[in-house]
N, C-alpha and C. Protein backbone atom coordinates (compact mmCIF):
# COMPACT_ATOMS: atom_id res chain seq x y z
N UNK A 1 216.95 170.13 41.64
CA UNK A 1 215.88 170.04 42.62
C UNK A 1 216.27 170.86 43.84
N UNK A 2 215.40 171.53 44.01
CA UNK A 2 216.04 172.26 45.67
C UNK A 2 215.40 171.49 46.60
N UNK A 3 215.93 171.94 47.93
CA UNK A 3 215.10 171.26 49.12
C UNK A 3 213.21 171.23 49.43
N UNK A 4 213.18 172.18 48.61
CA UNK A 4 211.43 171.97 49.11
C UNK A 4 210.36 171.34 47.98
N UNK A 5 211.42 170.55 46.76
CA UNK A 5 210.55 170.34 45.57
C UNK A 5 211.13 168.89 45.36
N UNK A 6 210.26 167.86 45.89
CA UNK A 6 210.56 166.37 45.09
C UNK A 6 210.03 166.25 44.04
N UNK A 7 211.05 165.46 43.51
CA UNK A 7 210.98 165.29 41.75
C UNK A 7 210.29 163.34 42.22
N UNK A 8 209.53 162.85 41.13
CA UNK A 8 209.04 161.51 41.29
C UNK A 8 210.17 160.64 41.19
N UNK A 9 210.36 159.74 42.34
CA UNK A 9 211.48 158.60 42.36
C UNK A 9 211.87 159.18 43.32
N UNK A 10 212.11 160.07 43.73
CA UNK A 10 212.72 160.44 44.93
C UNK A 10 212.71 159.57 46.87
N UNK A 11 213.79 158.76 46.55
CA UNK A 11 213.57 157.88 47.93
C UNK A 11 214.01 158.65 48.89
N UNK A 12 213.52 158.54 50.37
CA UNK A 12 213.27 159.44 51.69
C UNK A 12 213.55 158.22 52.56
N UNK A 13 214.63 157.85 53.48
CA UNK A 13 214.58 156.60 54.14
C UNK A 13 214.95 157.47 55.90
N UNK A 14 214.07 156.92 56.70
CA UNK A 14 213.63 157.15 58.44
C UNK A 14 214.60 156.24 59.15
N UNK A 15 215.85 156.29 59.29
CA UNK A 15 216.11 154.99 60.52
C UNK A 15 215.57 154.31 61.44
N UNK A 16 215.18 155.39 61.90
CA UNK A 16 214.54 155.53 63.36
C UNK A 16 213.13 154.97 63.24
N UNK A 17 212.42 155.28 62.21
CA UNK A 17 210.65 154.96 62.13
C UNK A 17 211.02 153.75 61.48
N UNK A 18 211.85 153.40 60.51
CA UNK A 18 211.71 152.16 59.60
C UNK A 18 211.15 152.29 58.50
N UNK A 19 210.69 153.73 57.93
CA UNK A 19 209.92 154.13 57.15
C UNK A 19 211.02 153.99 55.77
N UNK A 20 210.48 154.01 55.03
CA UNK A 20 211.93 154.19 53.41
C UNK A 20 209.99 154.93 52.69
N UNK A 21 210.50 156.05 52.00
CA UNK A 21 209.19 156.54 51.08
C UNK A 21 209.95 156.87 49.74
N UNK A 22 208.98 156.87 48.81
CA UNK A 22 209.12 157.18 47.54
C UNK A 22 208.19 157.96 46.91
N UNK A 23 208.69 158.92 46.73
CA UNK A 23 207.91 159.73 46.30
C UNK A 23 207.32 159.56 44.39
N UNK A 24 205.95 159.31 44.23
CA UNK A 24 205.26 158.78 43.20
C UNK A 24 204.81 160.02 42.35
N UNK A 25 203.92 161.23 42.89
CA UNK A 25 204.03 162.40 42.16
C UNK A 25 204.08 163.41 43.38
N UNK A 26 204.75 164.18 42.82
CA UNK A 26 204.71 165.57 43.92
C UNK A 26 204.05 166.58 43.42
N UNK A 27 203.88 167.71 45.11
CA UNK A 27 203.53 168.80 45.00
C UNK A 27 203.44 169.69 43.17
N UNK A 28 204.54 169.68 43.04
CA UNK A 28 205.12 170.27 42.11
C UNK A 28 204.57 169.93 40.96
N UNK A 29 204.46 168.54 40.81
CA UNK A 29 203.79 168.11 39.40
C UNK A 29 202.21 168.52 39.95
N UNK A 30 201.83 168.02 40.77
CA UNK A 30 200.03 168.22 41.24
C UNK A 30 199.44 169.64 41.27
N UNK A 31 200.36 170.50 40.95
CA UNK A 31 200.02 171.95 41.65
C UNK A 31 199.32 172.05 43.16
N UNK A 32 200.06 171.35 44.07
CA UNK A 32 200.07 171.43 45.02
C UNK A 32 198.56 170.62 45.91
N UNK A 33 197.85 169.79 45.07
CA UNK A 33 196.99 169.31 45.31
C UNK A 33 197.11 167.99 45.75
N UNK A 34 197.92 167.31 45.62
CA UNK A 34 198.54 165.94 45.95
C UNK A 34 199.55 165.99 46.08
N UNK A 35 200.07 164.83 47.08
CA UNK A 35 201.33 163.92 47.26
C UNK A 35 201.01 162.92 47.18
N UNK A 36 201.57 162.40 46.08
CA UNK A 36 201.51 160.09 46.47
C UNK A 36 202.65 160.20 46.64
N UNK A 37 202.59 158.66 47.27
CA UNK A 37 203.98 158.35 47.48
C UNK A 37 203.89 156.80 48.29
N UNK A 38 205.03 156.11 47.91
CA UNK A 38 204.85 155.11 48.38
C UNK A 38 205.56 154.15 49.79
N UNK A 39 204.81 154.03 50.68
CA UNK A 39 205.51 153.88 51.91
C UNK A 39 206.24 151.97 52.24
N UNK A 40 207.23 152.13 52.47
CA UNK A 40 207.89 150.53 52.94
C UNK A 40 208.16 150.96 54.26
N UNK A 41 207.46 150.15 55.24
CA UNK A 41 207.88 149.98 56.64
C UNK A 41 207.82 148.50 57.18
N UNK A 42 209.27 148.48 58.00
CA UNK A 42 209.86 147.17 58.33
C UNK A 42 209.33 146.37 59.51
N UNK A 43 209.36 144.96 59.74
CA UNK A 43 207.80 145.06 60.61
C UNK A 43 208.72 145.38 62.22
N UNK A 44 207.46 145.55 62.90
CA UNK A 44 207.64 146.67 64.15
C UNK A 44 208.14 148.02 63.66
N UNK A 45 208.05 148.72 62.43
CA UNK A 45 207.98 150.15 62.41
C UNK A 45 207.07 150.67 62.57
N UNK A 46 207.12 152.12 62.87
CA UNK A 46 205.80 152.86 63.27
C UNK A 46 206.00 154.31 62.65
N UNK A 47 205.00 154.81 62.74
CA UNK A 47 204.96 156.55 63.00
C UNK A 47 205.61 156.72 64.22
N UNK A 48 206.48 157.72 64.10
CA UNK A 48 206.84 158.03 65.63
C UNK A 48 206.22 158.33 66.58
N UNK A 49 204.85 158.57 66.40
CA UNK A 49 203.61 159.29 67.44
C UNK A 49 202.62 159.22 66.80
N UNK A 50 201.57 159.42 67.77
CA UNK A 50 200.22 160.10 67.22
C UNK A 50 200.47 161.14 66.60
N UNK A 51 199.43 161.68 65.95
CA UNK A 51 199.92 163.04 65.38
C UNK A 51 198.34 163.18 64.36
N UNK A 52 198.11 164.91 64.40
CA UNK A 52 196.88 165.06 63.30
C UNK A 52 197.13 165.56 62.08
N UNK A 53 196.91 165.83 60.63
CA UNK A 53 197.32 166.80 59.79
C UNK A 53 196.00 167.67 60.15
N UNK A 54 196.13 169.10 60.15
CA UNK A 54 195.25 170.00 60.58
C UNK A 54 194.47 169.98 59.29
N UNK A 55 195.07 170.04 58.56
CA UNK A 55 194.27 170.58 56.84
C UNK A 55 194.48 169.83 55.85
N UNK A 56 194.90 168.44 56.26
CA UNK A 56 195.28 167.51 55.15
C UNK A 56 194.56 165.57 55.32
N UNK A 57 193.64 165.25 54.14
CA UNK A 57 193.42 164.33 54.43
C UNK A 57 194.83 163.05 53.88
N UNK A 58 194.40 161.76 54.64
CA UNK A 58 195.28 160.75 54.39
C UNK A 58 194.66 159.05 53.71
N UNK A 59 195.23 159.21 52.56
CA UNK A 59 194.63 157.72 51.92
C UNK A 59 195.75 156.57 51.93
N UNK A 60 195.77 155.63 52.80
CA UNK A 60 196.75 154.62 53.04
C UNK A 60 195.67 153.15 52.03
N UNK A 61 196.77 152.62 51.06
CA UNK A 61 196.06 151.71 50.50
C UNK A 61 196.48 150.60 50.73
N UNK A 62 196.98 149.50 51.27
CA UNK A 62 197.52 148.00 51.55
C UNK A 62 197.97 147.51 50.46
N UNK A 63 199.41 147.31 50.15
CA UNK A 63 200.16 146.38 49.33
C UNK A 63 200.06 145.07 49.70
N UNK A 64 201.04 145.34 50.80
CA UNK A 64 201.60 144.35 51.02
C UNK A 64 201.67 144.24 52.76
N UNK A 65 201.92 143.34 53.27
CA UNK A 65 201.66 142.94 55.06
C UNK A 65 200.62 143.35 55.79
N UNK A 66 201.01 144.05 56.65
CA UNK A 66 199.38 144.51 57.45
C UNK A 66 200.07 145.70 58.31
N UNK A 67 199.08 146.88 58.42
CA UNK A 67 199.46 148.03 59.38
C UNK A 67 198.21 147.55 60.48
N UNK A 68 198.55 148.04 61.69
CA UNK A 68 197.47 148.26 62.91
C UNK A 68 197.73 150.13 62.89
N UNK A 69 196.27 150.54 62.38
CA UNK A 69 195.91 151.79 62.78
C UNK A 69 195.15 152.12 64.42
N UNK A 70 195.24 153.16 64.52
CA UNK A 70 194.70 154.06 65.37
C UNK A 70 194.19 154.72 65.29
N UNK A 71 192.83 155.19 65.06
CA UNK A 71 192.52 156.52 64.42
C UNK A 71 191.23 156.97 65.16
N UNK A 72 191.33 158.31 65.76
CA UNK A 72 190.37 158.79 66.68
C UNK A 72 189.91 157.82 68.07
N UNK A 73 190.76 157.23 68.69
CA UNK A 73 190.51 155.85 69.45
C UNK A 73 190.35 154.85 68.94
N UNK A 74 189.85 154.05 67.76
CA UNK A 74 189.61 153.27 67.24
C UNK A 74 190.88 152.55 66.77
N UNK A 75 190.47 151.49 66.89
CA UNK A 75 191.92 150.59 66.55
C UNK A 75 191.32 149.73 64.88
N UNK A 76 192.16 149.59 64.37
CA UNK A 76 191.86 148.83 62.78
C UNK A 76 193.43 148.03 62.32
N UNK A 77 192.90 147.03 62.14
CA UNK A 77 193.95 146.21 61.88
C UNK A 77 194.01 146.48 59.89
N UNK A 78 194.92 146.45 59.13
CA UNK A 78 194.70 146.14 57.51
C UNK A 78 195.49 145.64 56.87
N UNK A 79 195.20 144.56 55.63
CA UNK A 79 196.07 144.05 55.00
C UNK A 79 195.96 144.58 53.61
N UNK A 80 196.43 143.64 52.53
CA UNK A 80 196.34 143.54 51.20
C UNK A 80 195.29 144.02 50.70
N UNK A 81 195.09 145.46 49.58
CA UNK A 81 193.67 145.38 49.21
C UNK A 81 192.80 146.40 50.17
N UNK A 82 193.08 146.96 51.42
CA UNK A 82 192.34 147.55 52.36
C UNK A 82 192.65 148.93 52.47
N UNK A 83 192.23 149.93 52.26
CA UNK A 83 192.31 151.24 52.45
C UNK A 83 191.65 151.70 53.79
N UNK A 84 192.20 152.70 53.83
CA UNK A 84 191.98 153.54 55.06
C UNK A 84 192.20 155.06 55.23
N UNK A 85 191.25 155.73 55.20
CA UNK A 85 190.95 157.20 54.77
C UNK A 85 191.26 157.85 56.45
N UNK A 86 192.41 159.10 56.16
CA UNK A 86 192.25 159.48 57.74
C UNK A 86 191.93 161.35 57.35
N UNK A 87 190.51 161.28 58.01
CA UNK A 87 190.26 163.04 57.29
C UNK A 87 191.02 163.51 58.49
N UNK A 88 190.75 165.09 57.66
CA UNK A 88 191.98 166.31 58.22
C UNK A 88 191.20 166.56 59.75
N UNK A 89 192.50 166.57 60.48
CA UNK A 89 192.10 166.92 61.95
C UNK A 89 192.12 165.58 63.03
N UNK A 90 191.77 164.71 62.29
CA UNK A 90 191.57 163.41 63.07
C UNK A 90 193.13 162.57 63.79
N UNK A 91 192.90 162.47 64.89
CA UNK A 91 194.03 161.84 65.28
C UNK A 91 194.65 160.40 64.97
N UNK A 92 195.79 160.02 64.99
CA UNK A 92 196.18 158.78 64.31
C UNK A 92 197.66 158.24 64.92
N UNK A 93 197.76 157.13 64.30
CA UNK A 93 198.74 156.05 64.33
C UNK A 93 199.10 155.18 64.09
N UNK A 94 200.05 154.49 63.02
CA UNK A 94 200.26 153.15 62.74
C UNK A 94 201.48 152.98 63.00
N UNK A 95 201.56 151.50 62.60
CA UNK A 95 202.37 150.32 62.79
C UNK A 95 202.47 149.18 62.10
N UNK A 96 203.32 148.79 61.50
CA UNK A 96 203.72 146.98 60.98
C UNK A 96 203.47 146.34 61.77
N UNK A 97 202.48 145.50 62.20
CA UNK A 97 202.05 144.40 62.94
C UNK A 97 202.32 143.02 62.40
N UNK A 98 202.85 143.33 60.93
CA UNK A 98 203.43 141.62 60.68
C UNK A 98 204.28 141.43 60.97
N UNK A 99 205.31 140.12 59.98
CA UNK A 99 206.38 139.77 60.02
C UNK A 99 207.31 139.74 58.46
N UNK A 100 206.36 140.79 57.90
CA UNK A 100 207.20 141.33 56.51
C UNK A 100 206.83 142.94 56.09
N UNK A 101 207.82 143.36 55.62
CA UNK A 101 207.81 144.75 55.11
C UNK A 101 206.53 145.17 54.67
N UNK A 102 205.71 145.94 55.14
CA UNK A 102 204.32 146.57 54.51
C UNK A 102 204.83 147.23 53.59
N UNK A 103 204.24 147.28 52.66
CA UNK A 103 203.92 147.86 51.48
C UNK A 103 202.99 148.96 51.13
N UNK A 104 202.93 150.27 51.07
CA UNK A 104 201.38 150.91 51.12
C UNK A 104 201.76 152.56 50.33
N UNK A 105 200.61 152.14 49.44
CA UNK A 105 200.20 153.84 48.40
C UNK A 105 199.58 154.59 49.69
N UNK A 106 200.16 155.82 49.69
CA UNK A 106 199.74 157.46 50.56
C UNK A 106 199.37 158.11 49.83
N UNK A 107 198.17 158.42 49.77
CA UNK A 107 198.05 159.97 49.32
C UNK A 107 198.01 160.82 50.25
N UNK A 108 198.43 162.25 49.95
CA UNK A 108 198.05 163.38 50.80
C UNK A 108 197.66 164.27 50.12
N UNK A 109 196.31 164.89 50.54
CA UNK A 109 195.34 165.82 49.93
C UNK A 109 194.86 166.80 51.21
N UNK A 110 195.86 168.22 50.81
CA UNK A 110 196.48 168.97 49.65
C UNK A 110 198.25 168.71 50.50
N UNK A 111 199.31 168.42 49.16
CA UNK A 111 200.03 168.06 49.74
C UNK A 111 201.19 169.49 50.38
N UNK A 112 200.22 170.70 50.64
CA UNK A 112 201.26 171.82 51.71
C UNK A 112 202.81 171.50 51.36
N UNK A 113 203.61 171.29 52.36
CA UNK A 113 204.97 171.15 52.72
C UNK A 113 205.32 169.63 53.16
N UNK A 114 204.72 168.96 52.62
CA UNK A 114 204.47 167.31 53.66
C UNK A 114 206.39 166.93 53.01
N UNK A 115 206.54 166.92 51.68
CA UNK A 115 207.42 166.60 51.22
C UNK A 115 208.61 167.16 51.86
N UNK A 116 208.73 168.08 52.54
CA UNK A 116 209.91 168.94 52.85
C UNK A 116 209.49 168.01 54.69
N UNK A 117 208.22 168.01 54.75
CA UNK A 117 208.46 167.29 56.70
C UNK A 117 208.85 166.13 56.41
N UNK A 118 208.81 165.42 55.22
CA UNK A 118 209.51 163.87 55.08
C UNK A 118 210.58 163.98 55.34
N UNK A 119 211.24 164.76 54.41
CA UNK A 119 212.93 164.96 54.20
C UNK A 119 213.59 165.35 55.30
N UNK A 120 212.95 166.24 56.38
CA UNK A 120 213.47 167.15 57.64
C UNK A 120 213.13 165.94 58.21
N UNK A 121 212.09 165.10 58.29
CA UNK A 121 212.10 164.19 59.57
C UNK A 121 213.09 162.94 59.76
N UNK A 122 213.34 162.82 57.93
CA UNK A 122 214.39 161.63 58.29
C UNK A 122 215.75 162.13 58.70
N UNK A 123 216.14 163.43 57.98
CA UNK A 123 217.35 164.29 58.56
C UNK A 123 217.56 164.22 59.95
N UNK A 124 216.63 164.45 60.39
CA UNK A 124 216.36 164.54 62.13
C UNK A 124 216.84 163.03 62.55
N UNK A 125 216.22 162.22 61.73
CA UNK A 125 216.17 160.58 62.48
C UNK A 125 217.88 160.03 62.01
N UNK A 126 218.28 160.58 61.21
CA UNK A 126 219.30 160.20 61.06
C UNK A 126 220.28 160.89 61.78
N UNK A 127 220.41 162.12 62.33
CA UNK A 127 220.84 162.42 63.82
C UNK A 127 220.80 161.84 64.65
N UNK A 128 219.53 161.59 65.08
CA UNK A 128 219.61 160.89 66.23
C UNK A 128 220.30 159.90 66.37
N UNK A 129 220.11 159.04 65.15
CA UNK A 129 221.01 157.75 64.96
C UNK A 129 222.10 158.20 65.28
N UNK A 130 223.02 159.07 64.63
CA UNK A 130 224.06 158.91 64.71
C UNK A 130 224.60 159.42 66.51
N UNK A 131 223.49 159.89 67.17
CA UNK A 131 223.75 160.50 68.64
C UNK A 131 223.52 159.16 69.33
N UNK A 132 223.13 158.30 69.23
CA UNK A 132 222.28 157.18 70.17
C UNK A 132 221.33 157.79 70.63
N UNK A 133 220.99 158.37 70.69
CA UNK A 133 219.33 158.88 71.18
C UNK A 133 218.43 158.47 70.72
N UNK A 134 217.32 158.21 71.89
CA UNK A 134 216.02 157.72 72.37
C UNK A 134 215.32 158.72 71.49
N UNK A 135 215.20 160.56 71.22
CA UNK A 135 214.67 161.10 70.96
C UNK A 135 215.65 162.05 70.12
N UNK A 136 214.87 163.25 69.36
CA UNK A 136 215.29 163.85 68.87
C UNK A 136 215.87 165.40 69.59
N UNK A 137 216.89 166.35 69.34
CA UNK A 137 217.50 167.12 70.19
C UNK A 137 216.06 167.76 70.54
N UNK A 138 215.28 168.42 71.64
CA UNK A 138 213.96 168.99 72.11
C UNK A 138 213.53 170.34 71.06
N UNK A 139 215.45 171.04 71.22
CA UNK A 139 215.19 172.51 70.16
C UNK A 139 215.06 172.14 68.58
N UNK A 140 215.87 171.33 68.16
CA UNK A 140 215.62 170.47 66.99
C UNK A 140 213.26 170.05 66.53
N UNK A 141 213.27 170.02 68.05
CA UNK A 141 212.09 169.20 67.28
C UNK A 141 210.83 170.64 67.94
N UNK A 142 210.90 171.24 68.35
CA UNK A 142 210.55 172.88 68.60
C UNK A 142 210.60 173.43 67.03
N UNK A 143 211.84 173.50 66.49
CA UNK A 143 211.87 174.22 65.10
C UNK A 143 211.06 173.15 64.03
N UNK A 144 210.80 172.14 63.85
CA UNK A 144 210.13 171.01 62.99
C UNK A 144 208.87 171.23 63.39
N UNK A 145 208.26 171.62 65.00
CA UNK A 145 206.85 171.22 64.95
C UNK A 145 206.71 173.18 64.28
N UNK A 146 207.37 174.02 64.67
CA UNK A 146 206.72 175.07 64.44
C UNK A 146 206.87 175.39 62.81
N UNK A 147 207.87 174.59 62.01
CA UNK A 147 208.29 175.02 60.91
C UNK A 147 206.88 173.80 60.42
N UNK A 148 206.37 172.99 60.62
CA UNK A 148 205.70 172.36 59.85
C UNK A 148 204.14 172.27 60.34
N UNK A 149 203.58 173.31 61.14
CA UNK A 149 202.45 173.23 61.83
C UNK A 149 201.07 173.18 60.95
N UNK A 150 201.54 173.84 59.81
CA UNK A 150 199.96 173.22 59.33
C UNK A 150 199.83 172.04 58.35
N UNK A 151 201.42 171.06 58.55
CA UNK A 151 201.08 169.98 58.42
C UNK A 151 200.66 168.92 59.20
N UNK A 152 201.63 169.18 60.64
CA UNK A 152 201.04 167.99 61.91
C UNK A 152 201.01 168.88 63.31
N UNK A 153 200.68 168.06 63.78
CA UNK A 153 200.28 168.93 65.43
C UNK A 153 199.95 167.32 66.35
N UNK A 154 200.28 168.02 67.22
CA UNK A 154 200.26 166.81 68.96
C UNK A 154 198.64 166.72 68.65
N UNK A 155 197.93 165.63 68.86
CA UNK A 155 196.53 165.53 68.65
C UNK A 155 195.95 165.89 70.21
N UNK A 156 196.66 165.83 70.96
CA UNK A 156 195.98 165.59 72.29
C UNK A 156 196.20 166.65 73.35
N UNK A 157 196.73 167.73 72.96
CA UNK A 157 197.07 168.70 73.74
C UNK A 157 196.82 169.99 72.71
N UNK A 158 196.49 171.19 73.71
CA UNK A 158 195.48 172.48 72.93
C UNK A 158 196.58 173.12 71.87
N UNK A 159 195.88 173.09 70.63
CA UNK A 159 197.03 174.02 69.75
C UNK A 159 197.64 175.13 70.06
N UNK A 160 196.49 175.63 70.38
CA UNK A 160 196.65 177.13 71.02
C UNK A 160 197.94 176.99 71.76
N UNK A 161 197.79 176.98 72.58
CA UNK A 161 199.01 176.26 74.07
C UNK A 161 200.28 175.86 73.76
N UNK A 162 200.27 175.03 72.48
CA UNK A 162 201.24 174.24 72.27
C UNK A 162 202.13 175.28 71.22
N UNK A 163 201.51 175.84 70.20
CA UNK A 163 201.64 176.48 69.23
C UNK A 163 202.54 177.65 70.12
N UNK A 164 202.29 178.29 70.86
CA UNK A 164 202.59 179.49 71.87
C UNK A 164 203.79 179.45 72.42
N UNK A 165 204.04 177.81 73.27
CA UNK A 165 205.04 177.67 73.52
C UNK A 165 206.41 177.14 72.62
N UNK A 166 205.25 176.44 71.73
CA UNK A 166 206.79 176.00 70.34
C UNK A 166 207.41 177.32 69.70
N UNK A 167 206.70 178.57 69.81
CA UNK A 167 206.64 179.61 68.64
C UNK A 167 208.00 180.20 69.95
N UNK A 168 207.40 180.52 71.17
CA UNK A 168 208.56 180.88 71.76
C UNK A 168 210.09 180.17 72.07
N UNK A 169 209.75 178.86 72.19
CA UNK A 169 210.96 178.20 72.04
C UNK A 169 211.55 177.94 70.84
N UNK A 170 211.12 178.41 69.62
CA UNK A 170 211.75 178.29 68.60
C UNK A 170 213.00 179.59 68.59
N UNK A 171 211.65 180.51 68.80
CA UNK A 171 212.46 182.08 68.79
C UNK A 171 213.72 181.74 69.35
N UNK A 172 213.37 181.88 70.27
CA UNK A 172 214.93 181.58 71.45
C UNK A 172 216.02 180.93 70.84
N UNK A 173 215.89 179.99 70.34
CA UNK A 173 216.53 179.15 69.64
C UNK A 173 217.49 179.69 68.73
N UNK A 174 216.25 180.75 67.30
CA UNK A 174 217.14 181.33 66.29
C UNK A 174 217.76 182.36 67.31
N UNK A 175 217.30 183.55 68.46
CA UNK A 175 218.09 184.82 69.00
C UNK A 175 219.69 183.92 69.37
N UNK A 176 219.40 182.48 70.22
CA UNK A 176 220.62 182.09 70.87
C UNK A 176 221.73 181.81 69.49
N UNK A 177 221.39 181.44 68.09
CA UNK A 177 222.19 180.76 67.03
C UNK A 177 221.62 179.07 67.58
N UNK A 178 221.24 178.74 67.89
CA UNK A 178 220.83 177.01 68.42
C UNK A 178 220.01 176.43 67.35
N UNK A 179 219.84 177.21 66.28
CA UNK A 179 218.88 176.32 65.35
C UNK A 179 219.43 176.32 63.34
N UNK A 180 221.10 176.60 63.72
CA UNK A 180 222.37 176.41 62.75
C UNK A 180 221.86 174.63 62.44
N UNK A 181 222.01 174.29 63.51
CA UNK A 181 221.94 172.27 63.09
C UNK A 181 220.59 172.03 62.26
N UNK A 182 219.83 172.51 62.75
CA UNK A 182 218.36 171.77 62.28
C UNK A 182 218.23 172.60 60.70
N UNK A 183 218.51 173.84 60.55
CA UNK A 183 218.82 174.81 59.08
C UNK A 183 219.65 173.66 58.04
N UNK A 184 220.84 173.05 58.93
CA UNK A 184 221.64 172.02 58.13
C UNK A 184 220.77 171.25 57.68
N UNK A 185 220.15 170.09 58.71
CA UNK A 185 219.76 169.23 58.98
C UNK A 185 218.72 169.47 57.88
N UNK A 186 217.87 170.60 57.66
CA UNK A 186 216.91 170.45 56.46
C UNK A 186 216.86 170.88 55.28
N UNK A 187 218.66 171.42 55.00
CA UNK A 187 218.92 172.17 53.96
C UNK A 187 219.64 170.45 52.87
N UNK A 188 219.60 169.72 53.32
CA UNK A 188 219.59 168.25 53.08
C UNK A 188 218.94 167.92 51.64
């Protein structure tokens, strides 16, 4: 398997988010039309942020506990049995609002590079862990938003803008050698 191709079974575990995923079918098997995969988050885990997929919709289905979404302002609580469709572009956010491990089928339609931002994001989170940090290194997360942009983007601030300045602070990054760690970090 190389780094940018999950094979099914493939577990992905987040320290930091609480997230553990499993990957159910990939890119690879779907011809690039899906990702399932199956998400365990511990209660009080979250997404690390809001965040939009520009070109990718999201099907969260309820196993097990309950997530509190966010989606376009709207708040939605869900349990067992409850789906929740987040189309492409739309802003979002969840969370474990119980007091047991949620349980929940993802799809992602079309699944791009999502599999490779799983793997880089827990890489990342498991840095941090090991730094004590609140956040992830700034140039670290410069090379992730620009290396994965047409999977997620800041929902609330202009792409344009944002895109401009990540693209230059990335640069900088590879001219200085400053982006050796995060190359590690996702060669994982």
């Amino acid at each position: 398997m190389t780094t940018d191709e999950a094979l099914a079974g493939e577990v992905i575990h987040n320290p930091v988010s609480g997230e553990t995923i499993v990957i159910r079918q990939s890119a690879a098997q779907t011809g690039g039309r899906l990702l399932a995969w199956d998400l365990r988050l511990v209660p009080g885990g979250r997404v690390p942020s809001g965040h939009t997929h520009p070109g990718q919709e999201e099907r969260f289905t309820i196993r097990e506990g309950q997530l509190c979404f966010r989606i376009a302002g709207r708040t939605v609580v869900v349990g067992p049995g409850d789906s929740v469709v987040v189309p492409a572009g739309t802003a979002h956010h969840f969370a474990n609002v119980g007091s047991i491990d949620a349980v929940v089928y993802v799809e992602t339609r079309p699944a791009l590079q999502m599999e490779q931002l799983l793997r880089t994001a827990a890489g990342l989170a498991q840095e941090q862990r090991r730094r004590a940090s609140a956040m992830p290194r700034p140039v670290d997360l410069m090379l992730f938003m620009r290396e994965f942009r047409a999977e997620v983007q800041a929902p609330y601030l202009p792409a344009r803008l944002v895109g401009m300045v990540v693209g230059a602070a990335a640069r900088l990054a590879e001219t200085l050698g400053a982006d050796r760690r995060y190359r590690r970090l996702r060669a994982r």
